[in-house]
N, C-alpha and C. Protein backbone atom coordinates (compact mmCIF):
# COMPACT_ATOMS: atom_id res chain seq x y z
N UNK A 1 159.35 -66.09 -51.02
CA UNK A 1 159.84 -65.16 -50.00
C UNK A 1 159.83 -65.87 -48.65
N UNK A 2 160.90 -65.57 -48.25
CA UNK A 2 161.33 -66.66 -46.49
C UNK A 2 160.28 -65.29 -45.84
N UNK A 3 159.88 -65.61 -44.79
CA UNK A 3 159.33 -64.83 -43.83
C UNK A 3 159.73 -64.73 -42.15
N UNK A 4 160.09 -64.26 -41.80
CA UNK A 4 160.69 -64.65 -40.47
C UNK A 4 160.22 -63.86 -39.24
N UNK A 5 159.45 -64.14 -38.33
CA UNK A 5 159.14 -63.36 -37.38
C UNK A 5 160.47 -63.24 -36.34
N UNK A 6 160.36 -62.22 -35.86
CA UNK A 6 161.71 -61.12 -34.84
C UNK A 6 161.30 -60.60 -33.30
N UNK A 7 161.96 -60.73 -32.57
CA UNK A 7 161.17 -59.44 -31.64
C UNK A 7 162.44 -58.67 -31.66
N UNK A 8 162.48 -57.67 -30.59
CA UNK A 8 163.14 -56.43 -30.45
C UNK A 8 164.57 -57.32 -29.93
N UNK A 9 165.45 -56.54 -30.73
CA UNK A 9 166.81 -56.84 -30.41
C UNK A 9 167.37 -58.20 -30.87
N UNK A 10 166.40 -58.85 -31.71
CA UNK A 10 166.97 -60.18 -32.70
C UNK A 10 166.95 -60.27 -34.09
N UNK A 11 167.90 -61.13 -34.30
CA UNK A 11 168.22 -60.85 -35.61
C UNK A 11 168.39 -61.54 -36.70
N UNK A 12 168.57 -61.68 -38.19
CA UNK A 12 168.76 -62.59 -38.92
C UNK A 12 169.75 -62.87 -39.33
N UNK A 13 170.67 -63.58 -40.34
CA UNK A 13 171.48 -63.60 -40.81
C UNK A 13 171.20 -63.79 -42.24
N UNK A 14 172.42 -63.34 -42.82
CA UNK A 14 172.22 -63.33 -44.52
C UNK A 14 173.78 -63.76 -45.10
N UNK A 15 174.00 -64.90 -44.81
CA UNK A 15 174.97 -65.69 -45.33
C UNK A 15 175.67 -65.33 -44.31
N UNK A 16 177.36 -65.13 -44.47
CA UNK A 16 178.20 -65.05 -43.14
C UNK A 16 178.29 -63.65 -42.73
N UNK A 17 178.36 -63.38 -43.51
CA UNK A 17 178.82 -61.30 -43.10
C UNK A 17 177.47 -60.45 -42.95
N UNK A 18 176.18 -60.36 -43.26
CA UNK A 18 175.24 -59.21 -42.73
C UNK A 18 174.13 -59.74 -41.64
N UNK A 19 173.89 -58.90 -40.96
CA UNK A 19 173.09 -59.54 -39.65
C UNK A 19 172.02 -58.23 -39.96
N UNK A 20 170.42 -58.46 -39.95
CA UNK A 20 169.88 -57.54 -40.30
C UNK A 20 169.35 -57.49 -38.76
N UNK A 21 169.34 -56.77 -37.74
CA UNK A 21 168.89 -56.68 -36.11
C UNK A 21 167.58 -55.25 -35.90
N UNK A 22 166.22 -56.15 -34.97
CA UNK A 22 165.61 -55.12 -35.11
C UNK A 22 166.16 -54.26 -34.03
N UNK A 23 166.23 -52.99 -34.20
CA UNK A 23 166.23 -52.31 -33.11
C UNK A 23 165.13 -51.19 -32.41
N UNK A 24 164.16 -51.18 -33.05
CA UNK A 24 162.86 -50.61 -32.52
C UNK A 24 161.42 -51.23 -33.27
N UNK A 25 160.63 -50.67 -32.35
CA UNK A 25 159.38 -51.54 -32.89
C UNK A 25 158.13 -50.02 -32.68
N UNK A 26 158.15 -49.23 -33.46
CA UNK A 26 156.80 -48.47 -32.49
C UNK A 26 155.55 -48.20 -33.67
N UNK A 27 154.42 -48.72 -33.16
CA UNK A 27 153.19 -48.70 -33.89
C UNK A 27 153.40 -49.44 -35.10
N UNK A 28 153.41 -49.51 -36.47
CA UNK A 28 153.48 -50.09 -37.82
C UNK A 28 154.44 -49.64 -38.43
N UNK A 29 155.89 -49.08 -37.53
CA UNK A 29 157.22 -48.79 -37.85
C UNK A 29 158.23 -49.65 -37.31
N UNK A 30 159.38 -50.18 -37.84
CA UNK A 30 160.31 -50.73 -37.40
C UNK A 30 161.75 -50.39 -37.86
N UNK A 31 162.69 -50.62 -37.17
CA UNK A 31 163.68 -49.95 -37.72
C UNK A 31 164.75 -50.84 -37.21
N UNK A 32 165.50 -51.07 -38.66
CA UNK A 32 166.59 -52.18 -38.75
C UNK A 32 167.75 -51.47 -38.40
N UNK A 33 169.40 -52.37 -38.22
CA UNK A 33 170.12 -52.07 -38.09
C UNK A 33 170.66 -53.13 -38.90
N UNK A 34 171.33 -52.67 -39.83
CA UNK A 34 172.00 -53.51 -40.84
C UNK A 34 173.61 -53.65 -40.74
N UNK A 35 174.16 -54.80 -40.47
CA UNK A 35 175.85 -54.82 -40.31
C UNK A 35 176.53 -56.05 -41.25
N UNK A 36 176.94 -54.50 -42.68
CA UNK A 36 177.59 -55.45 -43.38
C UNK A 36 178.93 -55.14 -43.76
N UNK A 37 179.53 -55.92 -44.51
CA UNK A 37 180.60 -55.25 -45.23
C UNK A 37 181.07 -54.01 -46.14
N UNK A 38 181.73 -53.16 -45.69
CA UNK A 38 181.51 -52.16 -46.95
C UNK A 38 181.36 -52.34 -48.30
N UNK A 39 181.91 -53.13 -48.54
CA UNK A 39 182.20 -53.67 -49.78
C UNK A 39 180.58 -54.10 -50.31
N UNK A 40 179.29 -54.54 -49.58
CA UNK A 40 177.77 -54.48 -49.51
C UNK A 40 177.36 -53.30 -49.77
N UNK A 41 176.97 -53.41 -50.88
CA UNK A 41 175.80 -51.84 -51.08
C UNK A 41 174.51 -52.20 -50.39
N UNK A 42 174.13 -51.29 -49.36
CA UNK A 42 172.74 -51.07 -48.41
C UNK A 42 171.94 -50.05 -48.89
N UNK A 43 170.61 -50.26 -49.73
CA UNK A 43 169.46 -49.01 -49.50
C UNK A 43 168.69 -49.07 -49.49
N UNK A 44 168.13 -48.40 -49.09
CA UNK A 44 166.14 -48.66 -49.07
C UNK A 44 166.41 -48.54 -50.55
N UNK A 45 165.06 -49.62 -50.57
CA UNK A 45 164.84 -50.04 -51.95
C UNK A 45 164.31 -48.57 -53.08
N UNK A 46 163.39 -48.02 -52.31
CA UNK A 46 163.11 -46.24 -53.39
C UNK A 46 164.70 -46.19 -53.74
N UNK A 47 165.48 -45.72 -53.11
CA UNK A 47 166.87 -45.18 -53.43
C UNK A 47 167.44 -46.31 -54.33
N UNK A 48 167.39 -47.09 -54.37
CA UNK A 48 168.20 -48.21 -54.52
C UNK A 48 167.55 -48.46 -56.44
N UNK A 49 166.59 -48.11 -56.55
CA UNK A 49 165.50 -47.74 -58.16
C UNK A 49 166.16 -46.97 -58.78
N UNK A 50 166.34 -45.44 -57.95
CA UNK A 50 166.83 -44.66 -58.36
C UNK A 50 168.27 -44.65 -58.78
N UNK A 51 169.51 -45.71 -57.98
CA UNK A 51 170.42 -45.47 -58.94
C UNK A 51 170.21 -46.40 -60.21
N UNK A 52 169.37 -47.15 -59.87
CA UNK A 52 169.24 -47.95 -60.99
C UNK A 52 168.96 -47.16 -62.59
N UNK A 53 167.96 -46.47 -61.79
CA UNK A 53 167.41 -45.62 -63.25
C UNK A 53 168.28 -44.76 -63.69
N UNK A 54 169.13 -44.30 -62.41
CA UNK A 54 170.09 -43.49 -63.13
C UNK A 54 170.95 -43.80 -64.21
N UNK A 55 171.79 -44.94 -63.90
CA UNK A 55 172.49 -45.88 -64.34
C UNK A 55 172.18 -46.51 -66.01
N UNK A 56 170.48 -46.64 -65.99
CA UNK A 56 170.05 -46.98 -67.19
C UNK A 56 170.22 -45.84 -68.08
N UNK A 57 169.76 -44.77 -67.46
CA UNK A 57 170.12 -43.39 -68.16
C UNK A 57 171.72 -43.03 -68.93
N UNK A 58 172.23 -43.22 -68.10
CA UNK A 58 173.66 -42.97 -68.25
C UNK A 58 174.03 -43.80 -69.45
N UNK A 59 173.62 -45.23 -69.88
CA UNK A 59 174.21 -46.12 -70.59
C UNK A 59 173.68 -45.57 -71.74
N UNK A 60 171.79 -45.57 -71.64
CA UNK A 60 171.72 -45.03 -72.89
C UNK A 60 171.89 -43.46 -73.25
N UNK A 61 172.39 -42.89 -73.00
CA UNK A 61 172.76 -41.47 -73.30
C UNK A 61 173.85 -41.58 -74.26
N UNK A 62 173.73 -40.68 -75.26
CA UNK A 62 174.72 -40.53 -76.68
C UNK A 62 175.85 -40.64 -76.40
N UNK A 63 176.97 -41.49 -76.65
CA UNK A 63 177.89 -41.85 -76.58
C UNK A 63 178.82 -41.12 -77.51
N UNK A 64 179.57 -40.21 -77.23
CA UNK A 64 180.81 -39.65 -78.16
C UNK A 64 182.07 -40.15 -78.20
N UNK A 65 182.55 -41.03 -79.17
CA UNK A 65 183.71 -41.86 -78.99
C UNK A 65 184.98 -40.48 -79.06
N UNK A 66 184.65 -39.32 -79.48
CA UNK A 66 186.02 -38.61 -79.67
C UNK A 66 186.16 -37.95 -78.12
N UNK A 67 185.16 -38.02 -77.04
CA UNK A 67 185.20 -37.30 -76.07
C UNK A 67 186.08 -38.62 -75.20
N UNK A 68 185.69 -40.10 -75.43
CA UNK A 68 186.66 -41.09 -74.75
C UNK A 68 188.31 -40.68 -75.16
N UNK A 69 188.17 -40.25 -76.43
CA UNK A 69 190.18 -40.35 -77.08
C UNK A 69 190.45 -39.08 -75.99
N UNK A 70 189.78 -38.44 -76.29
CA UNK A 70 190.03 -37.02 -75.42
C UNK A 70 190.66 -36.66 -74.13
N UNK A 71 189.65 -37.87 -73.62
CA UNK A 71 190.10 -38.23 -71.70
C UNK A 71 190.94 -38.94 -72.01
N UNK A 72 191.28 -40.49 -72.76
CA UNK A 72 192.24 -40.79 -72.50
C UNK A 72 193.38 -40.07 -72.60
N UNK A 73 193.71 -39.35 -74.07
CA UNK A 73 194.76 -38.58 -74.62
C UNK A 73 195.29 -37.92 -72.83
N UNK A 74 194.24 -37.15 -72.28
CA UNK A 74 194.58 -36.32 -71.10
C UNK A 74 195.48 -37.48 -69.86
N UNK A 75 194.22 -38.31 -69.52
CA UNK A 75 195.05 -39.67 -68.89
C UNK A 75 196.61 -39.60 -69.01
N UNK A 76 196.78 -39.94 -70.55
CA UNK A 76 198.34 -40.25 -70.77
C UNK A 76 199.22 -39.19 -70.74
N UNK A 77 198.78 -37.79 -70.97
CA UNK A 77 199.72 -36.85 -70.63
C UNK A 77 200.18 -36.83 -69.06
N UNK A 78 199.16 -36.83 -68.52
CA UNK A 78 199.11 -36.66 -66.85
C UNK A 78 200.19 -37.98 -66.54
N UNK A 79 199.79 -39.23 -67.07
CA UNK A 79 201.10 -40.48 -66.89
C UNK A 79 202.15 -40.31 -66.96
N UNK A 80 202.17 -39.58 -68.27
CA UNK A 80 204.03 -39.43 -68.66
C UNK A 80 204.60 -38.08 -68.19
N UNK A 81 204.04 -37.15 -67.61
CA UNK A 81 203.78 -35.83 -67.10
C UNK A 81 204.78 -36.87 -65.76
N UNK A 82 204.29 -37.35 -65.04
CA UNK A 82 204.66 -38.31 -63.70
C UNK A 82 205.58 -38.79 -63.78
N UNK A 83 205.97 -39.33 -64.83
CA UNK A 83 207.08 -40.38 -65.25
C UNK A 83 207.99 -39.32 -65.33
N UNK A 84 208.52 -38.25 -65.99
CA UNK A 84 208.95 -37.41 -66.38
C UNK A 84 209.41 -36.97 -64.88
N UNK A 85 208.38 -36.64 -64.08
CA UNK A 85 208.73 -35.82 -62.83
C UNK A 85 209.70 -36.92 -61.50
N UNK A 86 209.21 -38.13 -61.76
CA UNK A 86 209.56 -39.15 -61.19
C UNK A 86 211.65 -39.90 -61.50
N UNK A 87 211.58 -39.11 -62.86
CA UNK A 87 212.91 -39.15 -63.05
C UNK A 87 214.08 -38.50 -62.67
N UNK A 88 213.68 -37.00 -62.35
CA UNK A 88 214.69 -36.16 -62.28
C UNK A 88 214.97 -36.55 -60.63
């Protein structure tokens, strides 16, 4: 782990695009200002568990292959539904 001491209003860098900047300091609280790309997912790390766990959840949860034909089947109506409307 790099360690880097800061004072108020300086900042780090994290390759070319995020600058992590402190912007307050009070008692054994500090509070960042993070500037990245959207395209960068940012979270406090609690939150950041949580989609994780979600995510693990989701994968292993029972998988119904007739509920995938289902959506797709719908998908392709809605496509050619378009195509159809796109002609006249």
């Amino acid at each position: 782990m790099l360690v880097l001491a800061r004072r108020l209003n300086e900042s780090i860098m994290i390759g070319d695009e995020i600058e992590v900047v402190v912007i307050d300091i009070r008692g054994d609280q500090v509070k960042l200002g993070i500037k990245a790309p959207k395209k960068v997912a940012v979270h406090r790390k609690e939150i950041y568990q949580e989609i994780k766990q979600e995510n693990i959840a989701a994968i292993s949860s029972e998988f119904d292959p007739s509920k995938l034909r289902e959506l797709s089947e719908f998908f392709k109506k809605e496509s050619d539904d378009k195509k159809k409307d796109g002609e006249k």
